[in-house]
PDB file of N, CA and C in Angstrom:
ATOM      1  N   UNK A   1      88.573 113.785 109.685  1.00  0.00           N
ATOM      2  CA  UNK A   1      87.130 113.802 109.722  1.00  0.00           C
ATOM      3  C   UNK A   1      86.626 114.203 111.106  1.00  0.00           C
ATOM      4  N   UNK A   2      87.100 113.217 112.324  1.00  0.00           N
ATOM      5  CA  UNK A   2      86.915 113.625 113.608  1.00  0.00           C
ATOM      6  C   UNK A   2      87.017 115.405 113.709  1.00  0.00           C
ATOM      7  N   UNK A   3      88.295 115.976 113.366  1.00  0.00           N
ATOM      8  CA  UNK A   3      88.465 117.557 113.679  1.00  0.00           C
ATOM      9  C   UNK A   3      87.332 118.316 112.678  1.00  0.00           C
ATOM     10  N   UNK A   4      86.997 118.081 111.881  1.00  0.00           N
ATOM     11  CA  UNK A   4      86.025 118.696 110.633  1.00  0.00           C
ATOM     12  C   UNK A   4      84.670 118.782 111.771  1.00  0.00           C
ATOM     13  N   UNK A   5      84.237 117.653 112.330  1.00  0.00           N
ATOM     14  CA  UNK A   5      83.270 117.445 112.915  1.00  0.00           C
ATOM     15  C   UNK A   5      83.117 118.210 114.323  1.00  0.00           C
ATOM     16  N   UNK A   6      84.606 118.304 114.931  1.00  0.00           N
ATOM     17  CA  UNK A   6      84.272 118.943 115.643  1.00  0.00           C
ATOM     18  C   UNK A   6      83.578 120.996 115.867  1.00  0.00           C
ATOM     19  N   UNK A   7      85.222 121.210 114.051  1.00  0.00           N
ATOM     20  CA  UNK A   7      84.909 122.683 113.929  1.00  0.00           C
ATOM     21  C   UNK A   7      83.468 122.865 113.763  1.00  0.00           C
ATOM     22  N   UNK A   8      82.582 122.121 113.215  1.00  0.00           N
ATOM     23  CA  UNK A   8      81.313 122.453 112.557  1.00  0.00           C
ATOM     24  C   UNK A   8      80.089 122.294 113.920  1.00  0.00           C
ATOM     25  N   UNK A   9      80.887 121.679 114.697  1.00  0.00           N
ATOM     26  CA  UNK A   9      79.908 121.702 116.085  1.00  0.00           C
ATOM     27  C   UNK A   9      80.123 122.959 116.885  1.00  0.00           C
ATOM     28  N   UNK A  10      81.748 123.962 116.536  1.00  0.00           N
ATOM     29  CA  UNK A  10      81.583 125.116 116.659  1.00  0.00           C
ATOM     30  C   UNK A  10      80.820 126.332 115.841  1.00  0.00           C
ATOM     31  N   UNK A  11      80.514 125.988 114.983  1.00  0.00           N
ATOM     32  CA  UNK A  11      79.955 126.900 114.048  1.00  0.00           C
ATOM     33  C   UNK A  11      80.696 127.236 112.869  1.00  0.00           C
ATOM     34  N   UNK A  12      81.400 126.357 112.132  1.00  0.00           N
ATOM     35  CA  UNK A  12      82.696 126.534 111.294  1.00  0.00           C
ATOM     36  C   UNK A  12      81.627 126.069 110.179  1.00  0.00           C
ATOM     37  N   UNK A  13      81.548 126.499 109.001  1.00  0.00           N
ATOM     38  CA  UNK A  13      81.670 126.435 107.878  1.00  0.00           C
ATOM     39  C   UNK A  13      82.220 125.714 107.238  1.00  0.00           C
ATOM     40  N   UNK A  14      82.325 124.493 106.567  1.00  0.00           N
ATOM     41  CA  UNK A  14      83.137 123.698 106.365  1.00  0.00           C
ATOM     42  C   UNK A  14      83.078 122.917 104.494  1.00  0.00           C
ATOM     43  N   UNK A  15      83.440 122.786 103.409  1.00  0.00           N
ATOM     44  CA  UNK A  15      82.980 122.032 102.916  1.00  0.00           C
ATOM     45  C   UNK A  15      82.972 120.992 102.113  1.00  0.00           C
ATOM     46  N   UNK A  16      83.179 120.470 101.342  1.00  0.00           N
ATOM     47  CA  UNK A  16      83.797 118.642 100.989  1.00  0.00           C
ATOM     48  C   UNK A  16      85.553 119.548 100.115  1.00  0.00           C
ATOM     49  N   UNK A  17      86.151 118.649 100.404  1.00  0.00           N
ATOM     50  CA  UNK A  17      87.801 119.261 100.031  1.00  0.00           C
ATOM     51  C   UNK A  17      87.790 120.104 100.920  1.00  0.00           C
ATOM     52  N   UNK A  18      87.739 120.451 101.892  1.00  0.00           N
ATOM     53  CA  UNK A  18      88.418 121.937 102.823  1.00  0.00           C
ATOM     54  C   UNK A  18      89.502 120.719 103.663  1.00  0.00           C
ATOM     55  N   UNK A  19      90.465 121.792 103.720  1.00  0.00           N
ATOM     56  CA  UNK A  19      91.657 120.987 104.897  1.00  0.00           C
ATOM     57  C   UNK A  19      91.826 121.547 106.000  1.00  0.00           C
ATOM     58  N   UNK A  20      91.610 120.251 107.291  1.00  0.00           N
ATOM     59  CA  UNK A  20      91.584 121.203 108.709  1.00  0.00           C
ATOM     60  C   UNK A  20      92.594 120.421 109.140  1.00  0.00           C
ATOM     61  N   UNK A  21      93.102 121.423 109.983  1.00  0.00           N
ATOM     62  CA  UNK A  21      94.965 121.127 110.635  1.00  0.00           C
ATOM     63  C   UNK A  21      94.428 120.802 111.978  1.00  0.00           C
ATOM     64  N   UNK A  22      94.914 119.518 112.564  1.00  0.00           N
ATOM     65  CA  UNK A  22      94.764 118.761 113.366  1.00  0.00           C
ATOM     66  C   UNK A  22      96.168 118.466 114.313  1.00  0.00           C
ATOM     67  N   UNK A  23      96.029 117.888 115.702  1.00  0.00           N
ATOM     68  CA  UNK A  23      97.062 117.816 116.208  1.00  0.00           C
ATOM     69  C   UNK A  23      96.679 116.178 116.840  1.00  0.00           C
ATOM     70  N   UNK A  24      97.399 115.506 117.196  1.00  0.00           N
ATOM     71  CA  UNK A  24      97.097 114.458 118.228  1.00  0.00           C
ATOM     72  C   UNK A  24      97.393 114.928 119.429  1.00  0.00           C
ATOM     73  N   UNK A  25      96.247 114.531 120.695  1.00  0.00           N
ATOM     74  CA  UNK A  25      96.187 114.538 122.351  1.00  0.00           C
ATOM     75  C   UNK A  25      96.752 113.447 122.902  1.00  0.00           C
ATOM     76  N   UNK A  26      97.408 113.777 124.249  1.00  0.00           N
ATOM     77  CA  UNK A  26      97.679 113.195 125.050  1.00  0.00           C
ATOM     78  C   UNK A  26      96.154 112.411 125.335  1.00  0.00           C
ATOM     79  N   UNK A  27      96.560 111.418 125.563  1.00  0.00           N
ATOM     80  CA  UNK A  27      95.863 109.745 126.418  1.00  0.00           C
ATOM     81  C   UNK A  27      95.302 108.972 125.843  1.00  0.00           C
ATOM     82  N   UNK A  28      94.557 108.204 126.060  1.00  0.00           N
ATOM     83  CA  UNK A  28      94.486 106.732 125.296  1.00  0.00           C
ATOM     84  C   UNK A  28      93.447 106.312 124.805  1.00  0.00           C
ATOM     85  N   UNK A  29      93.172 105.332 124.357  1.00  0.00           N
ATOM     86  CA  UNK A  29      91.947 105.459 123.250  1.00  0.00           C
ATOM     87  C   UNK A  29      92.487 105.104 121.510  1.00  0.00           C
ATOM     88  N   UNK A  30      91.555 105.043 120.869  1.00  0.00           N
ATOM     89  CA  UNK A  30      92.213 105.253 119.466  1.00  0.00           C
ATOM     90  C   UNK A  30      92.439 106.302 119.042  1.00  0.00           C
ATOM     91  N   UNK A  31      93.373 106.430 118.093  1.00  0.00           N
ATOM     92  CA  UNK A  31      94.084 108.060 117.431  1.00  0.00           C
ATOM     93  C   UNK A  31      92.854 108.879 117.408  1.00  0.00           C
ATOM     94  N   UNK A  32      91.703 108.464 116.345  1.00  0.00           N
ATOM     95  CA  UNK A  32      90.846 109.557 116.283  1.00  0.00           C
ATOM     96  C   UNK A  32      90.121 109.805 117.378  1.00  0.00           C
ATOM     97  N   UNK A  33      89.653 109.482 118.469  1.00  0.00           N
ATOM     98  CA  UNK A  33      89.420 110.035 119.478  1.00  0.00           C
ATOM     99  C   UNK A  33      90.124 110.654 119.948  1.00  0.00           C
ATOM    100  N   UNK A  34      91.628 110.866 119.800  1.00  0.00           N
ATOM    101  CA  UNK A  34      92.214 111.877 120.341  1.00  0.00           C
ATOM    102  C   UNK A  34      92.905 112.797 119.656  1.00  0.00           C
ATOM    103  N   UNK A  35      92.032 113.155 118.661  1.00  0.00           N
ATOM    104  CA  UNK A  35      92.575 114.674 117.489  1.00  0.00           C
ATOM    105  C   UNK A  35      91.540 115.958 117.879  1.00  0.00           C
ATOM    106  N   UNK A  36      92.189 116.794 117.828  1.00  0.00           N
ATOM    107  CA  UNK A  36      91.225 117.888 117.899  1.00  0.00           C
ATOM    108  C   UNK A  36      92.217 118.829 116.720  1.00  0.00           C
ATOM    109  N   UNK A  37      90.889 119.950 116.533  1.00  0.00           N
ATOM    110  CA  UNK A  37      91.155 121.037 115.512  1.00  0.00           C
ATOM    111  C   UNK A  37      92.643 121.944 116.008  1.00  0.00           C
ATOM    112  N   UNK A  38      93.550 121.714 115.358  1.00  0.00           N
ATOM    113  CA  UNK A  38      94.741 122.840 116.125  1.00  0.00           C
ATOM    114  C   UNK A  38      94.658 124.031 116.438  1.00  0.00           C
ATOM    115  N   UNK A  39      93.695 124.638 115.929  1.00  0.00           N
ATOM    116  CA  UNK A  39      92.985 126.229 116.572  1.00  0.00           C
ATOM    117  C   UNK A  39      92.462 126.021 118.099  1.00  0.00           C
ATOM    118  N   UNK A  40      92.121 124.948 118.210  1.00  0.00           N
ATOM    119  CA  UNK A  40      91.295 125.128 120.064  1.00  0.00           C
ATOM    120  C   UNK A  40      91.803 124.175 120.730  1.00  0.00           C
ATOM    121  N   UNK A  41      93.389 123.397 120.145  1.00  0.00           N
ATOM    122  CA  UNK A  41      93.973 122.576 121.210  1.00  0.00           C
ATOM    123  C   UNK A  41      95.154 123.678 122.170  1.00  0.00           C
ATOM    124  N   UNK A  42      95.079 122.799 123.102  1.00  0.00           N
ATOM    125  CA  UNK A  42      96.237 123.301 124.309  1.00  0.00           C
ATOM    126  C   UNK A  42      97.426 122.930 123.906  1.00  0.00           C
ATOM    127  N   UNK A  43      98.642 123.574 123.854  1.00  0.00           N
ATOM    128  CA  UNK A  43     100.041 123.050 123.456  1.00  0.00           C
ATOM    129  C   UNK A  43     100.175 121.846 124.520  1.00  0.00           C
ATOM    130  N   UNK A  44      99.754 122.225 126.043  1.00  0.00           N
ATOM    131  CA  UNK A  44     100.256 121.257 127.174  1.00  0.00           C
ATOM    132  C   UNK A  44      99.625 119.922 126.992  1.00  0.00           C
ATOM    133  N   UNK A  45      98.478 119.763 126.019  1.00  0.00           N
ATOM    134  CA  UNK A  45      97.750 118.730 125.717  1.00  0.00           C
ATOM    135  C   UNK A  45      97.968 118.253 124.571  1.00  0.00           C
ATOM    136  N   UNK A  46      98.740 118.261 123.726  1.00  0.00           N
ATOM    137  CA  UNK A  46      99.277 117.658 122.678  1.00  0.00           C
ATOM    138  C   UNK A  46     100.380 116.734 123.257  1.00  0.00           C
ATOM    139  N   UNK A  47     100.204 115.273 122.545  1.00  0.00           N
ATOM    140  CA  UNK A  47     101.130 114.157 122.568  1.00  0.00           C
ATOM    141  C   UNK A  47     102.626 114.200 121.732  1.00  0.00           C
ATOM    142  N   UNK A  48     103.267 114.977 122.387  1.00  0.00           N
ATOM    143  CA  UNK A  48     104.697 115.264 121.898  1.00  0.00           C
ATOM    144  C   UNK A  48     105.268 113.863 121.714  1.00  0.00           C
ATOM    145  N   UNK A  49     105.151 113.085 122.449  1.00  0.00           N
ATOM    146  CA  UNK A  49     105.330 111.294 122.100  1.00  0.00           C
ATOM    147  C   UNK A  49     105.410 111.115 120.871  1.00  0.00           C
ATOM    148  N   UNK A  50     103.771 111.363 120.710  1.00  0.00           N
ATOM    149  CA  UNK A  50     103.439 110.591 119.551  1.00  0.00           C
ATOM    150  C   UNK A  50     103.966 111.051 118.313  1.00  0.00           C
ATOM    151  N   UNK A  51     104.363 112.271 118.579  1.00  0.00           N
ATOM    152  CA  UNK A  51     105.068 112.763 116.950  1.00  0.00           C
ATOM    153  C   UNK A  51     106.563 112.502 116.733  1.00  0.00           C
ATOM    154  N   UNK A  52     107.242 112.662 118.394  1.00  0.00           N
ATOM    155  CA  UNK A  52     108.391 112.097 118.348  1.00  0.00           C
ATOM    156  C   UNK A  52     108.444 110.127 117.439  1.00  0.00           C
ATOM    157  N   UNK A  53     108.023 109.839 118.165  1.00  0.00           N
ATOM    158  CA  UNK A  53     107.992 108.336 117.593  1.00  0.00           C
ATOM    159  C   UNK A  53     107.288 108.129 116.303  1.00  0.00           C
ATOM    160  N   UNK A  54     106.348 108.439 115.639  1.00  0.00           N
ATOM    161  CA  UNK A  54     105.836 108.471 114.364  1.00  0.00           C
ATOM    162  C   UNK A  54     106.038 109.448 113.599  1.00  0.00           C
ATOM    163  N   UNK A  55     106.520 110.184 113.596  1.00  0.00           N
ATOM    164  CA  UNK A  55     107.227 111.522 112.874  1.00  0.00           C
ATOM    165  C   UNK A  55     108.566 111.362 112.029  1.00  0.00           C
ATOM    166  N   UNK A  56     109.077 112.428 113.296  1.00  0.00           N
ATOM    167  CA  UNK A  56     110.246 112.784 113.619  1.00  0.00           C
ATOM    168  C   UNK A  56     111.211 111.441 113.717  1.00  0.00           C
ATOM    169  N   UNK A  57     111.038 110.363 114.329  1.00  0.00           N
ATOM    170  CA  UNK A  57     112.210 109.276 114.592  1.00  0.00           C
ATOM    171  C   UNK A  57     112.462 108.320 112.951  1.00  0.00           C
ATOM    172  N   UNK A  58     111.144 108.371 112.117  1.00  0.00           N
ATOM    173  CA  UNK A  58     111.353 107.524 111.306  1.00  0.00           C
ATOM    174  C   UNK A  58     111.890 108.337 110.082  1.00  0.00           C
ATOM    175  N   UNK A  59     111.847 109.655 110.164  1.00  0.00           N
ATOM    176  CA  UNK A  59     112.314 110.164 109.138  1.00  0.00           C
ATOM    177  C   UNK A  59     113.518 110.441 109.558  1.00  0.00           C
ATOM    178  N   UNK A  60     114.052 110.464 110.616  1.00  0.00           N
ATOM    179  CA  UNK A  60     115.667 110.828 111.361  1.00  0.00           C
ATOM    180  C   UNK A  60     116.357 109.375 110.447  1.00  0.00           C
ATOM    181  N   UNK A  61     115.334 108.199 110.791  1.00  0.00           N
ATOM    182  CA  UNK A  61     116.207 107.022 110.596  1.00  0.00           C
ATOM    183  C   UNK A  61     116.061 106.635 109.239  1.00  0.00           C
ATOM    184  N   UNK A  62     115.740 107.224 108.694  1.00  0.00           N
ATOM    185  CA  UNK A  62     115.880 107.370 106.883  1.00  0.00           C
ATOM    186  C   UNK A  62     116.999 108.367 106.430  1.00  0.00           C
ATOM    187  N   UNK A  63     117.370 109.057 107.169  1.00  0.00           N
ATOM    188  CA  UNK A  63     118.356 109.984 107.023  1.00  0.00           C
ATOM    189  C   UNK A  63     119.594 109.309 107.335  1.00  0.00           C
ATOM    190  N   UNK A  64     119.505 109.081 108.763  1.00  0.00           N
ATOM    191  CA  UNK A  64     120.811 108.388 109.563  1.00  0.00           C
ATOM    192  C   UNK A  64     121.139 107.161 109.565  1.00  0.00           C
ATOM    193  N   UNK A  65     119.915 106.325 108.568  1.00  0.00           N
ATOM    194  CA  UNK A  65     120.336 105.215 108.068  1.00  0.00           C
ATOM    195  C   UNK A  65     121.620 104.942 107.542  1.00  0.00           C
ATOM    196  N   UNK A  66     121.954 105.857 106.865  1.00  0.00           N
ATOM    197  CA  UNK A  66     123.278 106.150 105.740  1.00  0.00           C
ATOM    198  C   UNK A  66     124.266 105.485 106.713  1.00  0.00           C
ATOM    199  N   UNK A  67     124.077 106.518 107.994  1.00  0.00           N
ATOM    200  CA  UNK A  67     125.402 106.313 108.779  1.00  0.00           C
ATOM    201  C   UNK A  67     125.231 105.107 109.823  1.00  0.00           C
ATOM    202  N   UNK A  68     124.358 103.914 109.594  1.00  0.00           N
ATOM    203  CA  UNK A  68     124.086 102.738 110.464  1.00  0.00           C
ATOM    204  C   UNK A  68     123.198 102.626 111.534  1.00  0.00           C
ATOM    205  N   UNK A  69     122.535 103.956 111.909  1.00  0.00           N
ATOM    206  CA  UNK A  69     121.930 104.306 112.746  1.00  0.00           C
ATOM    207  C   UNK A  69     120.262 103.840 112.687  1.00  0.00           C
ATOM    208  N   UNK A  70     119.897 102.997 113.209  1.00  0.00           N
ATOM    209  CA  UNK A  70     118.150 102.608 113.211  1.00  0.00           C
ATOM    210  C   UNK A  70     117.422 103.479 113.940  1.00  0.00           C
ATOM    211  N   UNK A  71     116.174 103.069 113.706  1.00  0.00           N
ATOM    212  CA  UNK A  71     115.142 103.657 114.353  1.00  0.00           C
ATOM    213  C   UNK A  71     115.171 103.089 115.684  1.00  0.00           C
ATOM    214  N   UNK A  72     115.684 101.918 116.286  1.00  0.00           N
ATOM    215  CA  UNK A  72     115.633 101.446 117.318  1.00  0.00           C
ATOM    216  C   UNK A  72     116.544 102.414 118.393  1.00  0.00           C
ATOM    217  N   UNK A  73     117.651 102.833 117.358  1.00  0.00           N
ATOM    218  CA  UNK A  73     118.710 102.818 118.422  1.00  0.00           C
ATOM    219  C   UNK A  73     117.976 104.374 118.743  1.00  0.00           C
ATOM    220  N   UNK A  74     117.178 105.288 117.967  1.00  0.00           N
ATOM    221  CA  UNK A  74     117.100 106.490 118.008  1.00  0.00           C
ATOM    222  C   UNK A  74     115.878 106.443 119.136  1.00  0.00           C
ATOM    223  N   UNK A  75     115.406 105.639 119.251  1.00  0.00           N
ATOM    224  CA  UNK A  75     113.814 105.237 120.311  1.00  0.00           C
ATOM    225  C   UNK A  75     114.497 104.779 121.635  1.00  0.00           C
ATOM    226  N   UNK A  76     115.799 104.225 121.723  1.00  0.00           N
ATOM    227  CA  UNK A  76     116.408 103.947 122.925  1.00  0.00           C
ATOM    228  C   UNK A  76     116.982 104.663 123.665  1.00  0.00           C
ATOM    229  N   UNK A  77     117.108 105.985 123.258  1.00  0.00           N
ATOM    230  CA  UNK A  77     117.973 106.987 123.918  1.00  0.00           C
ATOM    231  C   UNK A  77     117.433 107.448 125.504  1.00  0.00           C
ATOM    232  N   UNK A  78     117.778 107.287 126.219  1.00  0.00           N
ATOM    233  CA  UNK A  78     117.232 107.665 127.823  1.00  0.00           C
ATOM    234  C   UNK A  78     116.676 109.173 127.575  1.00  0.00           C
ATOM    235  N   UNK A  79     115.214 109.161 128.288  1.00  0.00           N
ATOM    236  CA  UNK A  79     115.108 110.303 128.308  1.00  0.00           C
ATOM    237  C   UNK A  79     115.431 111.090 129.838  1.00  0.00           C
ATOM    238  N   UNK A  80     115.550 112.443 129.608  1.00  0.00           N
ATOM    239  CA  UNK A  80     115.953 113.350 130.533  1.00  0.00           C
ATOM    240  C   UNK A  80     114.951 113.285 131.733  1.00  0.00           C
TER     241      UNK A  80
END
C-alpha cells in the first residue's frame, strides 16, 4: 500500500488489484516506512539483511532441515 502511494504521488496510474513490486530499505522504523516502489529504489539502499534473514535463511532451513541444519545455525555464520 505504502509503494502504491508513493507511485501515484509520482504520477502513476494505479488501480484497485494492480501489483506494485516493492523492495525493503535500509534503516529503522517499521517495515512500511521503509518500502519504496522497486523502479525508483537504489540497489545501495536496499536492506540485503533483511531478505537474507526473512527470505532466503528460512527457506534454506526448510530445505537443510533434512540434513539437521537450523535456521539458527545458518544466522550464526560469521560474516566476512
Amino acid at each position: 500500500m505504502e509503494a502504491a502511494k508513493q507511485l501515484m504521488e509520482k504520477g502513476w496510474r494505479l488501480s484497485s488489484g494492480d501489483k506494485v513490486g516493492y523492495v525493503i530499505l535500509k534503516g529503522k522504523g517499521r517495515l512500511y516506512s521503509r518500502v519504496a516502489p522497486y523502479v525508483y529504489a537504489n540497489v545501495n539502499d536496499v536492506d540485503g539483511e533483511y531478505y537474507v534473514e526473512h527470505q532466503v535463511v528460512p527457506s534454506a532451513a526448510r530445505i537443510l532441515g533434512f540434513f539437521g541444519i537450523t535456521e539458527e545455525q545458518l544466522l550464526s555464520v560469521q560474516k566476512n
